[in-house]
Protein backbone atom coordinates (compact mmCIF):
# COMPACT_ATOMS: atom_id res chain seq x y z
CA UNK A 1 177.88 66.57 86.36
CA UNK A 2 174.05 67.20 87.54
CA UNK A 3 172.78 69.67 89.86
CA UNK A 4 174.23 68.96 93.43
CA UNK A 5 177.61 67.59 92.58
CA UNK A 6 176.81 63.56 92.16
CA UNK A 7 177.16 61.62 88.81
CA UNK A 8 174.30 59.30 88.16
CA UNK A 9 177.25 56.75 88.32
CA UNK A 10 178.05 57.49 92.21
CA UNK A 11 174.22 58.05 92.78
CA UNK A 12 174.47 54.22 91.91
CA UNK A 13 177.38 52.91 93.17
CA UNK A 14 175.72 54.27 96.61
CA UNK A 15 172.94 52.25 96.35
CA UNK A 16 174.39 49.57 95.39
CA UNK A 17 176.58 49.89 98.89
CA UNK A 18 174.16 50.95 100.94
CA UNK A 19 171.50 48.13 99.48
CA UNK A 20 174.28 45.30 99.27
CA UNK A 21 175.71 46.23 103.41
CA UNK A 22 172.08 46.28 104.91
CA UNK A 23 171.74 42.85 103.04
CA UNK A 24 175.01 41.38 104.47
CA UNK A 25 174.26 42.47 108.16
CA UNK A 26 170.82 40.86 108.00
CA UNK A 27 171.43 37.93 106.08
CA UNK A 28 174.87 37.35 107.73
CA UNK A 29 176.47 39.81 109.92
CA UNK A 30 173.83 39.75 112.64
CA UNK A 31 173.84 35.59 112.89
CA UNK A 32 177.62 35.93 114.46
CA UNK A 33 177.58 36.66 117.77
CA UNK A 34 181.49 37.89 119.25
CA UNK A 35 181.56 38.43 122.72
CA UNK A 36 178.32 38.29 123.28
CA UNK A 37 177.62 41.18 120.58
CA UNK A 38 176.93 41.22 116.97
CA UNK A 39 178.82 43.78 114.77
CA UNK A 40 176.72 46.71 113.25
CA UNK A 41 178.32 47.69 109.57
CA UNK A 42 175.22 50.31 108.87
CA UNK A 43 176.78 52.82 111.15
CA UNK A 44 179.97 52.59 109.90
CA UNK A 45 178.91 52.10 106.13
CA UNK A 46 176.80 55.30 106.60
CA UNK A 47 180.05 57.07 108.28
CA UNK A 48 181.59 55.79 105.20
CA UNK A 49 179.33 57.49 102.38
CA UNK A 50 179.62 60.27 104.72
CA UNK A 51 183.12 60.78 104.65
CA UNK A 52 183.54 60.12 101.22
CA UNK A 53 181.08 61.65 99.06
CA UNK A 54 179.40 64.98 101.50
CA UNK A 55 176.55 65.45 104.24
CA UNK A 56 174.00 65.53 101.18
CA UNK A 57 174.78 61.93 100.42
CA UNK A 58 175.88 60.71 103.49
CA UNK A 59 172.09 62.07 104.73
CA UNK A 60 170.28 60.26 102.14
CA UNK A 61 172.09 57.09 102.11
CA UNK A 62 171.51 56.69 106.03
CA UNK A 63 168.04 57.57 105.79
CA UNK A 64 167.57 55.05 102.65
CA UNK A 65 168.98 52.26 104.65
CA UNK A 66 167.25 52.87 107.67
CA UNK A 67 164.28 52.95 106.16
CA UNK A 68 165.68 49.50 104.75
CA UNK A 69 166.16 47.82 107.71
CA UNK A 70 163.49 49.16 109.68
CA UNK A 71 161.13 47.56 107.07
CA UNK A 72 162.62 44.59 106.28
CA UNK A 73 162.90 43.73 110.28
CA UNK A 74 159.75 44.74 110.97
CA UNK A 75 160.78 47.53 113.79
CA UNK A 76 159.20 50.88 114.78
CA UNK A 77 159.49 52.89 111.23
CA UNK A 78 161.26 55.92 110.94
CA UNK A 79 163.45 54.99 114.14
CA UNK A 80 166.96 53.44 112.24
CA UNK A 81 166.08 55.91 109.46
CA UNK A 82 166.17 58.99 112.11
CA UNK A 83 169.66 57.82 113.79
CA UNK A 84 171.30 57.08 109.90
CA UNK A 85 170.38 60.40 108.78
CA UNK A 86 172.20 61.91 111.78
CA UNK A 87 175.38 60.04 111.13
CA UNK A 88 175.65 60.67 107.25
CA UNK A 89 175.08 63.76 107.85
CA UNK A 90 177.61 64.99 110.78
CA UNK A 91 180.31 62.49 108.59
CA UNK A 92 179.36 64.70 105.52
CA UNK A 93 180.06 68.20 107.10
CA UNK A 94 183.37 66.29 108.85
CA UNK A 95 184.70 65.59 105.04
CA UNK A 96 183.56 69.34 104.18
CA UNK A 97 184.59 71.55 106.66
CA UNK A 98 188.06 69.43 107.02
CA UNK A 99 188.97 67.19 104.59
CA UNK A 100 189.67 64.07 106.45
CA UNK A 101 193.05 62.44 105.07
CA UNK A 102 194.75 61.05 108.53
CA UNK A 103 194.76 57.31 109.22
CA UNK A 104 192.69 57.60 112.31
CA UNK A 105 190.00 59.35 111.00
CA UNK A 106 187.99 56.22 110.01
CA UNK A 107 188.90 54.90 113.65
CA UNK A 108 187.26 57.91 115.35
CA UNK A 109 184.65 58.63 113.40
CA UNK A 110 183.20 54.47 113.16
CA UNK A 111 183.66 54.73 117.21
CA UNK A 112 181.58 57.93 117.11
CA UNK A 113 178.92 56.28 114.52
CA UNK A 114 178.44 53.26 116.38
CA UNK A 115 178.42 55.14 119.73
CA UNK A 116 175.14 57.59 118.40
CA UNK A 117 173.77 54.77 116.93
CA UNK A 118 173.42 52.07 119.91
CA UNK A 119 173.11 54.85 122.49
CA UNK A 120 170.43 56.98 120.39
CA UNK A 121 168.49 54.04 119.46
CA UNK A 122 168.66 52.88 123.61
CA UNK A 123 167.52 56.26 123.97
CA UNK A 124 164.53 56.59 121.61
CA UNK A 125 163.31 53.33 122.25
CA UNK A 126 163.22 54.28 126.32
CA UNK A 127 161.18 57.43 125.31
CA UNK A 128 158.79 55.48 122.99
CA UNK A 129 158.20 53.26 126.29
CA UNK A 130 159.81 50.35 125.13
CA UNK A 131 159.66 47.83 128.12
CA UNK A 132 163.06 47.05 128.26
CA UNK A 133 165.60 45.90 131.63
CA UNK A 134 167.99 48.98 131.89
CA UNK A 135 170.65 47.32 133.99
CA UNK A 136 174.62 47.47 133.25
CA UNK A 137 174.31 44.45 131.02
CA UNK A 138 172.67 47.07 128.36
CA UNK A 139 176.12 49.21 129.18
CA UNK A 140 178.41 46.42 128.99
CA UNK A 141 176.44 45.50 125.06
CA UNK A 142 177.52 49.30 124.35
CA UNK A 143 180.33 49.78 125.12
CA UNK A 144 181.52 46.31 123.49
CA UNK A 145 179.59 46.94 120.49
CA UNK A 146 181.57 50.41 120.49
CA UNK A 147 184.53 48.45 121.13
CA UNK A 148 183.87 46.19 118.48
CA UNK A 149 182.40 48.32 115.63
CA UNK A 150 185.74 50.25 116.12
CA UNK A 151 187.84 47.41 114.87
CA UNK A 152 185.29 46.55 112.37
CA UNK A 153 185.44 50.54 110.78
CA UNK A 154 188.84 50.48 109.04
CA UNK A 155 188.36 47.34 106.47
CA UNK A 156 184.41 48.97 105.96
CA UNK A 157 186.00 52.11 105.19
CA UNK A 158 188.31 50.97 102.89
CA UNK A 159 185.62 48.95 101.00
CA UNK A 160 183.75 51.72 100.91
CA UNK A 161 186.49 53.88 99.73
CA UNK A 162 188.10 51.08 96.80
CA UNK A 163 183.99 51.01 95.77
CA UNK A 164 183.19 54.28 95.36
CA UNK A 165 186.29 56.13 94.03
CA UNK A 166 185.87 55.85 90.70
CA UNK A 167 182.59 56.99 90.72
CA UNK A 168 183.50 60.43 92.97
CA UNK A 169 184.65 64.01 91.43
CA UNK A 170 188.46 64.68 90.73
CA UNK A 171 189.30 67.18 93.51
CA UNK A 172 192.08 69.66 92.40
CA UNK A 173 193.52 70.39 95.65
CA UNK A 174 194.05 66.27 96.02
CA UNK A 175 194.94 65.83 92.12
CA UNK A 176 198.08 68.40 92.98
CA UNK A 177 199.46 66.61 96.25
CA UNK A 178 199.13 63.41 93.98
CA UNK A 179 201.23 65.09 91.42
CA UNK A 180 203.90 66.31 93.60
CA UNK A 181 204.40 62.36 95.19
CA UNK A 182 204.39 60.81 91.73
CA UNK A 183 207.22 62.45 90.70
CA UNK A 184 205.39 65.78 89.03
CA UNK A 185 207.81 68.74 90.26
CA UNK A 186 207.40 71.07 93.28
CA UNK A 187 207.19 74.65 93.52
CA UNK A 188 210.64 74.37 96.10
CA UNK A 189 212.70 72.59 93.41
CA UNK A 190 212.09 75.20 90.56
CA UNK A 191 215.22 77.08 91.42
């Protein structure tokens, strides 16, 4: 292992992620329009890293696709890359203060992604004088984009999750729950 926990194998299997979901939403994610919304996956795939791998990575992964997408559709520079960093980074210290293993966790915390994302971005590009209508139209886009990007964060998380396993560290307090449920013996049926 190098300095800082990450194999050069899950430093690429990141990228590769990261790189391969910013291409999907702009290539095809962003052309399908559901109820009037298009689905954002970089919130949730950022969320994702987050969770899985640590703030450090989560961090750096949002701020390397926001940088991505902020260049490649020509928007204000830095902005995306700002909001990302923020999300891999909270989902990070999430995975490392509590070790996330509930169902719901991926639920709340994609709701929670795409809610700081669409509502920090509103926010930032308001300050940056952005002239924009600010009607309840933009609420309505929210809040169904929240809606929606909640649905959406399950099946991203567990793509995320099947990619990047193989590539993350062996954690000893997980490798002994998996022993006791594969039929390794428990400390209670010693006696």
């Amino acid at each position: 292992m190098t300095a800082g926990g990450s194999t050069p194998k899950l430093v690429i299997r990141v990228v590769v992620l990261a790189l391969g979901a910013a291409l999907l939403e702009i290539v095809a994610v962003s052309q399908i329009s559901v109820f009037g919304v298009n689905a954002d996956l970089t919130p949730l795939v950022v969320m994702s890293i987050g969770l899985l791998t640590g703030s450090v990575s989560g961090a750096a992964a949002g701020f390397g696709m926001g940088l991505f997408l902020d260049l490649a559709l020509v928007q204000t520079l830095g902005l995306q890359s700002l909001i990302y960093t923020v999300i891999g980074y909270a989902a990070g210290r999430i995975r490392e203060l509590r070790d996330p293993q509930g169902a719901i966790v991926p639920l709340a915390a994609g709701a929670v992604a795409t809610a700081i994302a669409t509502i920090g971005y509103s926010i930032v590009q308001f300050l940056l004088g952005v002239d924009a209508p600010v009607s309840f139209l933009l609420v309505r886009d929210i809040l169904t984009t929240i809606v929606f990007n909640t649905v959406l964060a399950v099946p991203v998380f567990a793509v995320a999750r099947r990619w990047l396993t193989p590539a993350l560290p062996d954690d000893p307090a997980r490798r002994r729950r998996r022993a006791y449920t594969t039929g390794g013996l428990s400390p209670l049926s010693r006696a």
